[in-house]
PDB file of N, CA and C in Angstrom:
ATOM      1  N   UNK A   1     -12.892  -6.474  11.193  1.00  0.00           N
ATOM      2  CA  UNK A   1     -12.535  -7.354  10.082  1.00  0.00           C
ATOM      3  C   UNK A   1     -11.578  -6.619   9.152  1.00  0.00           C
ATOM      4  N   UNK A   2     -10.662  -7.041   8.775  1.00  0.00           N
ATOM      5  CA  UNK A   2      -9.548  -6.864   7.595  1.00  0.00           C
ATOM      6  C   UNK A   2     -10.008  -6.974   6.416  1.00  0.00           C
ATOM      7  N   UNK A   3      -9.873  -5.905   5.256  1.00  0.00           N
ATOM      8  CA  UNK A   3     -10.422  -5.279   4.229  1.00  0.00           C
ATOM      9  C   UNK A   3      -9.482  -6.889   3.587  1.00  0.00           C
ATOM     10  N   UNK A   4     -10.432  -7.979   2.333  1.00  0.00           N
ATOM     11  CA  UNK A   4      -9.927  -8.662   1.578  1.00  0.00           C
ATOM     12  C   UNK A   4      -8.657  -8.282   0.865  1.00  0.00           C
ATOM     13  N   UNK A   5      -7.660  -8.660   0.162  1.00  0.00           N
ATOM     14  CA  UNK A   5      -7.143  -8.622  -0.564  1.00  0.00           C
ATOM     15  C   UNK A   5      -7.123  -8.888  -1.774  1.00  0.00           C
ATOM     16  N   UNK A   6      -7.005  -7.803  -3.025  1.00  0.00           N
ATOM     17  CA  UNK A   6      -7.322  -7.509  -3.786  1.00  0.00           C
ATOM     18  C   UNK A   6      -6.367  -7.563  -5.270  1.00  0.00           C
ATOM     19  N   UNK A   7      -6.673  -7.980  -6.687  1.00  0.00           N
ATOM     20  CA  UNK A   7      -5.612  -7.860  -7.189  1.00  0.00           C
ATOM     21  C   UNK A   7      -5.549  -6.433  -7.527  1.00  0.00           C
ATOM     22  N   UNK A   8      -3.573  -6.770  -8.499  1.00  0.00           N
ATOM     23  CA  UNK A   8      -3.191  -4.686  -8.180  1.00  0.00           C
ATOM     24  C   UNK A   8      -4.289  -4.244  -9.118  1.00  0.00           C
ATOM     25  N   UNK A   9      -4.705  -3.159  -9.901  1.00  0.00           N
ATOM     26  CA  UNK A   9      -5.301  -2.746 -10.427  1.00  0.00           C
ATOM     27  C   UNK A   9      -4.306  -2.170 -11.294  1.00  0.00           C
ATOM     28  N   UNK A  10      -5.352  -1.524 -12.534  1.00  0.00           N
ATOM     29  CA  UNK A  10      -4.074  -1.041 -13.705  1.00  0.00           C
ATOM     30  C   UNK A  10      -3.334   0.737 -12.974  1.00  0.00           C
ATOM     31  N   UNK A  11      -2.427   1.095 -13.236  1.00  0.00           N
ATOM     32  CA  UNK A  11      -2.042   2.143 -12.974  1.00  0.00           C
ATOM     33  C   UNK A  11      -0.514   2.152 -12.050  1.00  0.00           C
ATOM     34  N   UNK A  12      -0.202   2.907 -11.247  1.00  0.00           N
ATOM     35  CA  UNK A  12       1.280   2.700 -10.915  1.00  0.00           C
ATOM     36  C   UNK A  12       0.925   2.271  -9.496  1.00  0.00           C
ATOM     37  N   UNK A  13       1.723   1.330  -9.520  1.00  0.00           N
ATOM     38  CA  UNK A  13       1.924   0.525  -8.495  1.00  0.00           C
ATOM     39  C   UNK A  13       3.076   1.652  -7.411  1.00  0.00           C
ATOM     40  N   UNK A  14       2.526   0.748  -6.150  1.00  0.00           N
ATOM     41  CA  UNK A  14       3.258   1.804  -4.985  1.00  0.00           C
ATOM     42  C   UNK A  14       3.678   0.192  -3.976  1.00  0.00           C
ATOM     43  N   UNK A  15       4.874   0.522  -4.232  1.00  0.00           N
ATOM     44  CA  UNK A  15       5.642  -1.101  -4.313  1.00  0.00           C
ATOM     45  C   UNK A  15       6.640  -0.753  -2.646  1.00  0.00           C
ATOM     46  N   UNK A  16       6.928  -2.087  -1.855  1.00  0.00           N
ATOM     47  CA  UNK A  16       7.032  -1.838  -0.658  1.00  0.00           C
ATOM     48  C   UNK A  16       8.855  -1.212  -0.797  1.00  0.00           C
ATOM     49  N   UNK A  17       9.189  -0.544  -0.041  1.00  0.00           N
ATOM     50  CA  UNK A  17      10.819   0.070  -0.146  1.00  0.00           C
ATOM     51  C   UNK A  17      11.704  -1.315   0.674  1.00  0.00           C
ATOM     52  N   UNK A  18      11.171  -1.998   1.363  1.00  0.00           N
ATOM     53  CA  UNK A  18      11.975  -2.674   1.799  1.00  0.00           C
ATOM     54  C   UNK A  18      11.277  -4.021   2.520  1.00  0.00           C
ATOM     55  N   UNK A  19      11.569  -5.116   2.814  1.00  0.00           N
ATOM     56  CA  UNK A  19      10.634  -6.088   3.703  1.00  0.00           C
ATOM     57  C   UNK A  19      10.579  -5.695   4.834  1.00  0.00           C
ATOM     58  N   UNK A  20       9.022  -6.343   5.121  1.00  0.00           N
ATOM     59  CA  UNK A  20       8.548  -5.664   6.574  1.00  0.00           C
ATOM     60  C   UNK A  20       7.462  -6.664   6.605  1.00  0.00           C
ATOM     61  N   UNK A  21       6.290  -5.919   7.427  1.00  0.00           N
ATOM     62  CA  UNK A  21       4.666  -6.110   7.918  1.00  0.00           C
ATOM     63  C   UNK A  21       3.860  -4.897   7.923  1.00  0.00           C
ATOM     64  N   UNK A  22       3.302  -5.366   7.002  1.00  0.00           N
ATOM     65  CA  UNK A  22       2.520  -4.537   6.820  1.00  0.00           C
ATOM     66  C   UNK A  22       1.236  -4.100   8.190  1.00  0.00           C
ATOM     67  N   UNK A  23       1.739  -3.031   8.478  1.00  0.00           N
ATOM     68  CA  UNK A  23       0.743  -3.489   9.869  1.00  0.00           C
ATOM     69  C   UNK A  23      -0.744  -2.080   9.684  1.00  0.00           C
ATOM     70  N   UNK A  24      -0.710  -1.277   8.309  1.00  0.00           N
ATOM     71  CA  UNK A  24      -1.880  -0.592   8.435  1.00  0.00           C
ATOM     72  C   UNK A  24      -2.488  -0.457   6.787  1.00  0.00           C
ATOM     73  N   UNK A  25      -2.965  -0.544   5.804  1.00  0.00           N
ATOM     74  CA  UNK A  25      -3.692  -0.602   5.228  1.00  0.00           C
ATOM     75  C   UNK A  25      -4.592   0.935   5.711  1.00  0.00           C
ATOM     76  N   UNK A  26      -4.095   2.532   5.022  1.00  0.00           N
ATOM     77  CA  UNK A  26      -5.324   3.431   5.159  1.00  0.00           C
ATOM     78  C   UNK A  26      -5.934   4.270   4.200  1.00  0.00           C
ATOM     79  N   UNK A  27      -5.788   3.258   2.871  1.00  0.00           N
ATOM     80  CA  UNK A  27      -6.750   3.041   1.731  1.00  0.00           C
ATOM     81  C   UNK A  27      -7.363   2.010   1.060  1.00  0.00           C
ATOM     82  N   UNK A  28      -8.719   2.450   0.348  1.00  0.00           N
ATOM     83  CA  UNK A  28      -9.306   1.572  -0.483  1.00  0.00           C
ATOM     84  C   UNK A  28      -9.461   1.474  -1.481  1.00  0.00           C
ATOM     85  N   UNK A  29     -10.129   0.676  -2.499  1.00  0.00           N
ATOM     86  CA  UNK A  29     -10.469   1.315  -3.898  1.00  0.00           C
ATOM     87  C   UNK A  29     -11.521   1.961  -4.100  1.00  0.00           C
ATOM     88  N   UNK A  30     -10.973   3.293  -4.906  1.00  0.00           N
ATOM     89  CA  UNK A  30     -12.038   3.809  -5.313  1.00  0.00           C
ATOM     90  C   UNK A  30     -12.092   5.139  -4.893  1.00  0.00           C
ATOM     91  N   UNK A  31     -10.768   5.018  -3.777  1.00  0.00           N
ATOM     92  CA  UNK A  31     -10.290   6.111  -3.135  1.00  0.00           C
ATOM     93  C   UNK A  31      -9.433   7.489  -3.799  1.00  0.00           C
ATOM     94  N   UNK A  32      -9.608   8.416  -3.464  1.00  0.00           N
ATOM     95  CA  UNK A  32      -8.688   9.532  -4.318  1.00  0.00           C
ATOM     96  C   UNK A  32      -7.551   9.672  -3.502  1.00  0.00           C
ATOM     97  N   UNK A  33      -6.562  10.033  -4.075  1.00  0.00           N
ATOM     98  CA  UNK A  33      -5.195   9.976  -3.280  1.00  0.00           C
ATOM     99  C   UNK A  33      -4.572  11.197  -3.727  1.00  0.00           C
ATOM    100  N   UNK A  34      -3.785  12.339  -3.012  1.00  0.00           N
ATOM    101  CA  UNK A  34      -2.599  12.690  -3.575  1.00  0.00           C
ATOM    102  C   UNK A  34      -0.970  12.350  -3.409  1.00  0.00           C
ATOM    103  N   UNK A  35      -0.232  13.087  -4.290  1.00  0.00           N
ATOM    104  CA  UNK A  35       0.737  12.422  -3.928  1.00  0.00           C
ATOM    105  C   UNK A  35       1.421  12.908  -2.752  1.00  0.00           C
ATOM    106  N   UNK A  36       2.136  11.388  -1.952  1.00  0.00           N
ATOM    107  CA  UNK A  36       2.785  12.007  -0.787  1.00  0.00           C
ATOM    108  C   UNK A  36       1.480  11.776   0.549  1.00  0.00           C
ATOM    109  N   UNK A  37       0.605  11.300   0.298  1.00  0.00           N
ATOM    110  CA  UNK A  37      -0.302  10.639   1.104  1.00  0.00           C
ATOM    111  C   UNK A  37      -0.139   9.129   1.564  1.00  0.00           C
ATOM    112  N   UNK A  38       0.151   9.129   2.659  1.00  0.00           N
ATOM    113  CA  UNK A  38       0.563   7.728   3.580  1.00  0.00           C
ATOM    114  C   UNK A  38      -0.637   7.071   2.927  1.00  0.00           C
ATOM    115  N   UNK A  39      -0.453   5.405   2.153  1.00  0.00           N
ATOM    116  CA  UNK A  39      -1.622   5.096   2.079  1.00  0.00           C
ATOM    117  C   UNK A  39      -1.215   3.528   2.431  1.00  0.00           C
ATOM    118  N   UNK A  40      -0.054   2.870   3.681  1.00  0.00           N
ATOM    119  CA  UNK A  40       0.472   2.064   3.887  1.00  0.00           C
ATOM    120  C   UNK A  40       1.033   2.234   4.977  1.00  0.00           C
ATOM    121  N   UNK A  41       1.570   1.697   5.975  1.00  0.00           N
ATOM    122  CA  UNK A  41       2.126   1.448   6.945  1.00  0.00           C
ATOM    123  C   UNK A  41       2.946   0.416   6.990  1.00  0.00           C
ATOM    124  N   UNK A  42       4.551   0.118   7.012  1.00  0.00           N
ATOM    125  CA  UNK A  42       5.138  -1.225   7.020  1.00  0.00           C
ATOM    126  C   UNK A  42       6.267  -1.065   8.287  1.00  0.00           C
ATOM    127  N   UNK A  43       6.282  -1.690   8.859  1.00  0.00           N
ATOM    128  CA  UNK A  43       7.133  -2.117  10.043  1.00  0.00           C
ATOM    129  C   UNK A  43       7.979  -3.106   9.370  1.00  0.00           C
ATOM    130  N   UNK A  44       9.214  -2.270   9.552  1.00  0.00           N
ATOM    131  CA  UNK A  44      10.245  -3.015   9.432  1.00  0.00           C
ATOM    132  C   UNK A  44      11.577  -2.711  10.539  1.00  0.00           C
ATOM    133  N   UNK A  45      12.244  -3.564  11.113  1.00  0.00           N
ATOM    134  CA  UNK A  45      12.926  -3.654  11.995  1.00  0.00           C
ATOM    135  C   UNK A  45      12.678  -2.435  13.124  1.00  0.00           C
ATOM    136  N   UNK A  46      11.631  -2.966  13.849  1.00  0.00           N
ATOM    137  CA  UNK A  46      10.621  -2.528  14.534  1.00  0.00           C
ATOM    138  C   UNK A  46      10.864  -1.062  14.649  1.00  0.00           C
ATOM    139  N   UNK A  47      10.777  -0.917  13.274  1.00  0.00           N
ATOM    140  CA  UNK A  47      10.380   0.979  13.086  1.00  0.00           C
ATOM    141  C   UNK A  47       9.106   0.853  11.835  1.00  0.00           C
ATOM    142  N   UNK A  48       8.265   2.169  11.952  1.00  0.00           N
ATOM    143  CA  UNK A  48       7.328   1.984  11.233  1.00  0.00           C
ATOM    144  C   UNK A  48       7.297   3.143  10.176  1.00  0.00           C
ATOM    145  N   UNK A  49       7.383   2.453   9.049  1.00  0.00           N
ATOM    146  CA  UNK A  49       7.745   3.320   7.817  1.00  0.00           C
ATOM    147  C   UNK A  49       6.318   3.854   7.085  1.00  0.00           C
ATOM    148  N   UNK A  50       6.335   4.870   6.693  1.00  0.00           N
ATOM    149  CA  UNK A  50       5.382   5.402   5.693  1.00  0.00           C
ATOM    150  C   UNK A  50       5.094   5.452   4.701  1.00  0.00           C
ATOM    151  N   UNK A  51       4.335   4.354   3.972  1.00  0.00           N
ATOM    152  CA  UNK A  51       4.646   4.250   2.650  1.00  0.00           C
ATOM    153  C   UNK A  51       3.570   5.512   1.752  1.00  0.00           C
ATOM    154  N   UNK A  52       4.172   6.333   1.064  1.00  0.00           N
ATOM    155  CA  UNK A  52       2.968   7.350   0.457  1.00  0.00           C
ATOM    156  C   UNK A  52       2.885   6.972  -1.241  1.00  0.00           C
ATOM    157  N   UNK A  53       1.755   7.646  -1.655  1.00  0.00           N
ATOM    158  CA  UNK A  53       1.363   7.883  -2.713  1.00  0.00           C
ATOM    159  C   UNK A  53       2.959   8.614  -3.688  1.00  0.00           C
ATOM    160  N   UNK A  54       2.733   7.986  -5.012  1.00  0.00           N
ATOM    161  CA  UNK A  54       3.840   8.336  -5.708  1.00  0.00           C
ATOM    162  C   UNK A  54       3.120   9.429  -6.740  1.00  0.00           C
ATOM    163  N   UNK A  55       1.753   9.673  -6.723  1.00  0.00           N
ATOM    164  CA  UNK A  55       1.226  10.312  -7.800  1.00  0.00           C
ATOM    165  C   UNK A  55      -0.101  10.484  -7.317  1.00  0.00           C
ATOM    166  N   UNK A  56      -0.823  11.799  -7.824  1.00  0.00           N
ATOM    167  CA  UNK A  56      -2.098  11.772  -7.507  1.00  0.00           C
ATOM    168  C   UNK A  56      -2.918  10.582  -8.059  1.00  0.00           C
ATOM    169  N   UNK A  57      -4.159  10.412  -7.845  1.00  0.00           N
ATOM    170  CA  UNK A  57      -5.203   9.823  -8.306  1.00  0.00           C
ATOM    171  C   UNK A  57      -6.130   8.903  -7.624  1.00  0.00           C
ATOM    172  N   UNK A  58      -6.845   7.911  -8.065  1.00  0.00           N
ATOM    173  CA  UNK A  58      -7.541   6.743  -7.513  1.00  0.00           C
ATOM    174  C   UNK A  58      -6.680   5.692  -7.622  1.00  0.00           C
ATOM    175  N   UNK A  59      -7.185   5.216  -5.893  1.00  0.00           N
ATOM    176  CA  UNK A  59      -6.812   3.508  -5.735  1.00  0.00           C
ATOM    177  C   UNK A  59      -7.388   2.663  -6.706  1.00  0.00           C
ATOM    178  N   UNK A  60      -6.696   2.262  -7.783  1.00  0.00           N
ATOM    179  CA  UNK A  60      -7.109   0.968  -8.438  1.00  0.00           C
ATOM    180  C   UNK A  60      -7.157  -0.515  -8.074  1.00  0.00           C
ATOM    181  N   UNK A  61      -6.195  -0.538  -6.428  1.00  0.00           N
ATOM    182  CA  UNK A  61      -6.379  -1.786  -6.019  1.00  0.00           C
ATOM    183  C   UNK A  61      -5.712  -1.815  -4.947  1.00  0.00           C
ATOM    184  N   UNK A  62      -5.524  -2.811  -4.193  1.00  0.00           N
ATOM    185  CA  UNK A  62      -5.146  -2.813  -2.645  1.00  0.00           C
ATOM    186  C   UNK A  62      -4.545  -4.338  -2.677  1.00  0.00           C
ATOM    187  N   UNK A  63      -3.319  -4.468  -2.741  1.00  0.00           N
ATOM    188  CA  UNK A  63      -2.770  -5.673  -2.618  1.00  0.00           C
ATOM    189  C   UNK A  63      -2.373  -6.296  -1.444  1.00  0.00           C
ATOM    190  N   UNK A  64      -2.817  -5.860  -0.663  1.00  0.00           N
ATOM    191  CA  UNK A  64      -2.234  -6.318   1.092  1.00  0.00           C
ATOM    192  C   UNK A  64      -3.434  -6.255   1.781  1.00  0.00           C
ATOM    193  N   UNK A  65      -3.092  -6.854   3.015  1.00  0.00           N
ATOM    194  CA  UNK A  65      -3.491  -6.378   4.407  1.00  0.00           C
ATOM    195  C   UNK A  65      -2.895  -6.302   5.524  1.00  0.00           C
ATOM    196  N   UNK A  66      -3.467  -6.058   6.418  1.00  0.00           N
ATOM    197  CA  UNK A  66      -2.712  -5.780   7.521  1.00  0.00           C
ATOM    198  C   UNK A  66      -2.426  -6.759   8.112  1.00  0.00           C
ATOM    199  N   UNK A  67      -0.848  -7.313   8.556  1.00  0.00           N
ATOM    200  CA  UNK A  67      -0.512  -8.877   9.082  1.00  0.00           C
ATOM    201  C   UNK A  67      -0.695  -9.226   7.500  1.00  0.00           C
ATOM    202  N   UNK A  68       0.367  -8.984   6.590  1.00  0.00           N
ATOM    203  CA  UNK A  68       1.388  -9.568   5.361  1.00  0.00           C
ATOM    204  C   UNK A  68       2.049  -9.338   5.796  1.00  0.00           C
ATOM    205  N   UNK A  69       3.438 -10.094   5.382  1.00  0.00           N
ATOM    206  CA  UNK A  69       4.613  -9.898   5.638  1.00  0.00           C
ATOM    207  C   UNK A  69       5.225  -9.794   3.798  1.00  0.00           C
ATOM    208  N   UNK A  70       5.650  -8.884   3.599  1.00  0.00           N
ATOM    209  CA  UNK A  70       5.878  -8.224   2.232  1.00  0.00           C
ATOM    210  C   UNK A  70       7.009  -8.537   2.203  1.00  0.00           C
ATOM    211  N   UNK A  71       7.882  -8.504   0.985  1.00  0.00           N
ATOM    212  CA  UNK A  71       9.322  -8.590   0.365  1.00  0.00           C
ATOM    213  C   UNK A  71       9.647  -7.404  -0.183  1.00  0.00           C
ATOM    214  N   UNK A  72      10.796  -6.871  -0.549  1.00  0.00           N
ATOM    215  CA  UNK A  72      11.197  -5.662  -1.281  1.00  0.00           C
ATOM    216  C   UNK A  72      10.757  -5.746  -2.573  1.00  0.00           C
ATOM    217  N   UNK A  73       9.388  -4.844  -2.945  1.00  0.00           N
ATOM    218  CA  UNK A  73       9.306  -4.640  -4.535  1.00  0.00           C
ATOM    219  C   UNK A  73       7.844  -5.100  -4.594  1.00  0.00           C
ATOM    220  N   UNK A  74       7.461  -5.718  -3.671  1.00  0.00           N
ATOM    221  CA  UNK A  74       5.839  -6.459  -3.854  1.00  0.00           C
ATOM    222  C   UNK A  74       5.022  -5.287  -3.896  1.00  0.00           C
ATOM    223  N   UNK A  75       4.252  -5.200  -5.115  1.00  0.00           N
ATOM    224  CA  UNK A  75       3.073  -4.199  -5.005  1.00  0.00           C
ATOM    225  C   UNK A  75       2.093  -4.046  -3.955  1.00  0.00           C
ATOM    226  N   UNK A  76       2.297  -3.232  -3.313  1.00  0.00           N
ATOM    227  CA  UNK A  76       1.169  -2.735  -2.256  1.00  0.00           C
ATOM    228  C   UNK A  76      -0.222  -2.261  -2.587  1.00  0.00           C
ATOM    229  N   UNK A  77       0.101  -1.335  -3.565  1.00  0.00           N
ATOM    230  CA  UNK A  77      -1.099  -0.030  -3.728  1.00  0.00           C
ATOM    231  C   UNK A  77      -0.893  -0.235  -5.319  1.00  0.00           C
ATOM    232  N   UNK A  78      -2.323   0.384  -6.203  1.00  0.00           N
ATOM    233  CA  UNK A  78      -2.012   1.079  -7.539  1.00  0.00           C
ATOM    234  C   UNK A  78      -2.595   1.668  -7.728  1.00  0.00           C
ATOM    235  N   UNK A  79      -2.415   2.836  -7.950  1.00  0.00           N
ATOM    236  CA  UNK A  79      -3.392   4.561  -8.161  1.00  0.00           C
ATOM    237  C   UNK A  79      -3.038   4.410  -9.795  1.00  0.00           C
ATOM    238  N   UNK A  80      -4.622   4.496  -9.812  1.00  0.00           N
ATOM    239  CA  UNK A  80      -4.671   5.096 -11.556  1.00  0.00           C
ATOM    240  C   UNK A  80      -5.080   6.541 -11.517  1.00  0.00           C
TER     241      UNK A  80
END
Protein backbone atom coordinates (compact mmCIF):
# COMPACT_ATOMS: atom_id res chain seq x y z
CA UNK A 1 0.00 0.00 0.00
CA UNK A 2 1.13 3.66 -0.84
CA UNK A 3 1.88 5.90 2.15
CA UNK A 4 -1.46 8.65 1.99
CA UNK A 5 -0.77 11.94 0.96
CA UNK A 6 -0.21 14.47 3.18
CA UNK A 7 -0.41 18.27 3.52
CA UNK A 8 3.23 20.17 3.26
CA UNK A 9 4.06 20.79 6.75
CA UNK A 10 5.64 24.08 8.11
CA UNK A 11 9.38 24.32 7.25
CA UNK A 12 11.26 24.32 3.79
CA UNK A 13 9.75 22.79 1.26
CA UNK A 14 11.84 20.46 -1.18
CA UNK A 15 10.00 21.39 -4.39
CA UNK A 16 10.24 19.11 -7.65
CA UNK A 17 13.35 20.57 -10.20
CA UNK A 18 11.41 19.75 -13.07
CA UNK A 19 8.02 17.69 -14.21
CA UNK A 20 8.10 14.12 -13.95
CA UNK A 21 6.57 10.94 -11.80
CA UNK A 22 7.19 10.60 -9.01
CA UNK A 23 7.98 7.01 -8.86
CA UNK A 24 9.63 6.60 -5.07
CA UNK A 25 8.61 8.32 -1.98
CA UNK A 26 11.83 7.21 0.73
CA UNK A 27 10.56 9.36 3.50
CA UNK A 28 8.05 9.96 6.14
CA UNK A 29 6.99 12.23 8.75
CA UNK A 30 8.62 12.39 11.58
CA UNK A 31 11.63 11.33 9.87
CA UNK A 32 15.20 12.93 10.44
CA UNK A 33 16.91 13.90 7.33
CA UNK A 34 20.27 15.34 6.41
CA UNK A 35 21.07 17.44 3.91
CA UNK A 36 21.77 15.93 0.53
CA UNK A 37 19.71 12.78 1.46
CA UNK A 38 17.59 11.38 -1.53
CA UNK A 39 14.22 11.66 0.05
CA UNK A 40 12.31 11.49 -3.58
CA UNK A 41 12.67 9.85 -6.69
CA UNK A 42 11.18 11.59 -10.00
CA UNK A 43 11.39 10.18 -13.44
CA UNK A 44 11.50 12.43 -15.85
CA UNK A 45 12.12 11.76 -19.50
CA UNK A 46 12.74 8.31 -18.65
CA UNK A 47 15.75 9.14 -16.49
CA UNK A 48 15.45 8.99 -12.80
CA UNK A 49 16.39 11.98 -10.86
CA UNK A 50 17.28 12.35 -7.19
CA UNK A 51 15.57 14.60 -5.42
CA UNK A 52 17.63 15.32 -1.89
CA UNK A 53 17.19 17.09 1.21
CA UNK A 54 18.05 20.90 1.02
CA UNK A 55 18.76 21.11 4.83
CA UNK A 56 19.07 18.98 7.77
CA UNK A 57 16.11 18.13 9.92
CA UNK A 58 12.56 16.44 10.26
CA UNK A 59 10.01 15.57 7.63
CA UNK A 60 7.19 17.87 8.40
CA UNK A 61 5.17 16.43 5.61
CA UNK A 62 5.05 14.33 2.52
CA UNK A 63 3.16 15.79 -0.33
CA UNK A 64 3.22 13.00 -2.92
CA UNK A 65 3.17 9.55 -3.71
CA UNK A 66 4.39 7.30 -5.74
CA UNK A 67 2.42 7.39 -9.35
CA UNK A 68 1.93 11.59 -9.11
CA UNK A 69 2.72 13.11 -11.87
CA UNK A 70 4.26 16.53 -10.48
CA UNK A 71 4.82 19.97 -12.31
CA UNK A 72 7.97 22.15 -11.88
CA UNK A 73 7.88 23.80 -8.35
CA UNK A 74 5.12 21.50 -6.65
CA UNK A 75 6.17 20.82 -3.11
CA UNK A 76 7.26 17.38 -2.56
CA UNK A 77 8.85 17.20 0.91
CA UNK A 78 9.09 19.84 4.01
CA UNK A 79 11.81 19.37 6.61
CA UNK A 80 11.45 21.50 9.58
Amino acid sequence: ATPAKGAAGAGTPVKAPLPGVVTKVLVANGQSVKKGDTVVVLEAMKMENNITAECDGTVSGVCCAAGDSVMEGTTLVTIA
